[in-house]
Protein backbone atom coordinates (compact mmCIF):
# COMPACT_ATOMS: atom_id res chain seq x y z
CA UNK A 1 0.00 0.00 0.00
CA UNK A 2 1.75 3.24 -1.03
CA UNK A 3 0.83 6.70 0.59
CA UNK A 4 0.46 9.38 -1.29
CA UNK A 5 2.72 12.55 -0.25
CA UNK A 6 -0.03 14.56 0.65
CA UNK A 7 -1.29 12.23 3.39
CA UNK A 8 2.45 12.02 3.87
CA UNK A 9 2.31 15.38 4.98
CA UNK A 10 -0.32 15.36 6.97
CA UNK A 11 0.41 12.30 9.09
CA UNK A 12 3.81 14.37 9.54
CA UNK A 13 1.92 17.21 10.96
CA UNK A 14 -0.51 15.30 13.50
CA UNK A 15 2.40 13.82 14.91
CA UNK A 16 4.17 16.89 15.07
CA UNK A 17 1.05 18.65 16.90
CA UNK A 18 0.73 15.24 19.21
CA UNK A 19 4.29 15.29 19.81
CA UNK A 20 4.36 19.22 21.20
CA UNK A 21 1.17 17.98 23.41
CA UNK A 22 2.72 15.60 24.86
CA UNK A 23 5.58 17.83 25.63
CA UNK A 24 3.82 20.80 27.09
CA UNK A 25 1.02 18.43 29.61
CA UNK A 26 4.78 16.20 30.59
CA UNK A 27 5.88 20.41 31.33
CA UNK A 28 2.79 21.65 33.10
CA UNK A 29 2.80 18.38 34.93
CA UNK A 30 6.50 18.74 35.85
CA UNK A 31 6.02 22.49 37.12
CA UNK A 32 3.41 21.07 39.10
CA UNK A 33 5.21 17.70 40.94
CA UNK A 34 3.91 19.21 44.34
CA UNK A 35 0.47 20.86 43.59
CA UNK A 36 -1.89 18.98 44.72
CA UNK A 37 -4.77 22.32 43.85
CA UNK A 38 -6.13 23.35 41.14
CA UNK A 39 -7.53 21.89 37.85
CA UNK A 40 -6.04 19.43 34.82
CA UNK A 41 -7.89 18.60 32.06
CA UNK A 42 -8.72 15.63 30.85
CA UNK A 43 -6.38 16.27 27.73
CA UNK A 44 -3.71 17.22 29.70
CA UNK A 45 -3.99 14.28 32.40
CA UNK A 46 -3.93 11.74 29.17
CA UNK A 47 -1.20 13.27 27.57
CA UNK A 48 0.53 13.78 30.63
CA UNK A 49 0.35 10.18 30.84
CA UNK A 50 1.86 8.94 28.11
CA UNK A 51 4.71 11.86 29.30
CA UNK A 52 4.55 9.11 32.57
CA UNK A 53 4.99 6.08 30.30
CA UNK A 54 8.00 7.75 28.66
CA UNK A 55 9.46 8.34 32.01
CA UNK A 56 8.86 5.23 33.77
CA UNK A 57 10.76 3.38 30.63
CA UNK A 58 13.66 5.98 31.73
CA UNK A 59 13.35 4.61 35.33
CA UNK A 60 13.68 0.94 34.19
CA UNK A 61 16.62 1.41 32.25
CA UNK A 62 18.10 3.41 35.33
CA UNK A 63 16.46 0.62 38.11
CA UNK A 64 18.99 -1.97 35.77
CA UNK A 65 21.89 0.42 36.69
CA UNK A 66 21.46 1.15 40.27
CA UNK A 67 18.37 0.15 42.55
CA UNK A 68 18.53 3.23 44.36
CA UNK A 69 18.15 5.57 41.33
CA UNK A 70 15.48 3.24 40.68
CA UNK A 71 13.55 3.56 43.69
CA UNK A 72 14.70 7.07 43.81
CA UNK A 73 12.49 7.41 39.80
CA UNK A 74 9.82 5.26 41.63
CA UNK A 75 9.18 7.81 44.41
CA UNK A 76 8.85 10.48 41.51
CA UNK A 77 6.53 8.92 39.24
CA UNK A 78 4.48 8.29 42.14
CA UNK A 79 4.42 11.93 43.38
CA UNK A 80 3.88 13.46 40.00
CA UNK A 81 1.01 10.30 39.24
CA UNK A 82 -0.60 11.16 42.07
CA UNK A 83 -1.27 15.05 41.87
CA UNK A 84 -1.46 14.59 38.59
CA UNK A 85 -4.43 12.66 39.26
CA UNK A 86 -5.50 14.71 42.30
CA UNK A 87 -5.83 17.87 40.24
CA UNK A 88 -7.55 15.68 37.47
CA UNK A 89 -10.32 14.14 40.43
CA UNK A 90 -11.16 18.35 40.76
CA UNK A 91 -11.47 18.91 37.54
CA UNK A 92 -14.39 16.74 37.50
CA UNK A 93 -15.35 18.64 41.03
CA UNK A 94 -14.78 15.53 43.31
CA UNK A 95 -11.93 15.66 46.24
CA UNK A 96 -8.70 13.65 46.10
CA UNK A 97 -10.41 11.26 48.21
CA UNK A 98 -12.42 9.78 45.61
CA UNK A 99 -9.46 8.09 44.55
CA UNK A 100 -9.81 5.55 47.22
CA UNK A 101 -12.72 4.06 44.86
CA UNK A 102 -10.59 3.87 42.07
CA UNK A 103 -8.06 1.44 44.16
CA UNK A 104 -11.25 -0.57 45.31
CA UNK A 105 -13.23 -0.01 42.01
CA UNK A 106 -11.51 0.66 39.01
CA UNK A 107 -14.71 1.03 37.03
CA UNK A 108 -15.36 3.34 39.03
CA UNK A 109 -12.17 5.64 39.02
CA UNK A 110 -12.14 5.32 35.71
CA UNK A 111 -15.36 7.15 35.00
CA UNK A 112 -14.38 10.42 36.27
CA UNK A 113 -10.74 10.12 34.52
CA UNK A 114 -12.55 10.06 31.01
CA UNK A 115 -15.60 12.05 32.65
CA UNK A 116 -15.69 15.68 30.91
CA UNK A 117 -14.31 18.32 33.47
CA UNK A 118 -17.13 20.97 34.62
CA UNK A 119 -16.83 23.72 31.87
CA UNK A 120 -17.14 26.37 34.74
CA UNK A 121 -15.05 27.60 37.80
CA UNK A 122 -15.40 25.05 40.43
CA UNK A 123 -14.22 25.07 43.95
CA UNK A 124 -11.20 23.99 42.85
CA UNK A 125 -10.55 26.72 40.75
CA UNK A 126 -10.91 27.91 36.85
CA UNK A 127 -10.92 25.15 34.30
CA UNK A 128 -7.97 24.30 32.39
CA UNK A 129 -9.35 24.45 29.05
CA UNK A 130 -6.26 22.32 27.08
């Protein structure tokens, strides 16, 4: 099956505009390791994610090295995971502790990660419309 160079091109640029998502939520999610206030999108908190799976290969290759960097990579991923998903829990306008039923009930958890955030200022703040 041959592609022509026009759908060339635009494969090229969806992956180029994917590619600079992924970049900025893995950034805003970064800035953020310790904020466990505020709003992310749903956007964000999937892109963000696959930011997360990136990393987490990084921490593999660097667990095979030394087990402390390892564990030291673990202890990140966890922190940025979890107000990642904190932030992601208000966008919905539920409190972190919600997240309790998505250990016991993944079905559950899951819902409000895919659920559209509440289009208006919450009392978790403004939305974060990415």
């Amino acid at each position: 099956m041959k592609i022509s160079e026009n759908n060339r091109r635009k494969l090229g640029t969806v992956m180029e505009e994917n590619i600079a998502k992924i970049k900025e939520a893995s950034r805003l999610m970064v800035d953020n390791i310790f904020n466990f206030e505020g709003r992310t999108s749903r956007g964000n908190y999937w892109w963000a994610g696959v930011g997360l799976f990136g990393l987490a290969i990084i921490v593999g290759i660097l667990d095979s090295v030394s087990h402390f960097l390892g564990n030291i990579g673990i202890l990140i991923l966890f922190v940025l995971s979890l107000a990642l998903t904190v932030r992601r829990y208000h966008d919905v306008g539920k409190p972190w502790y919600y997240m309790v039923w998505q250990a016991l009930f993944p079905p559950f958890g899951l819902y409000f990660l895919i659920k559209k955030g509440d289009e208006s200022t919450n009392k978790y703040g403004e939305p974060d419309n990415n």
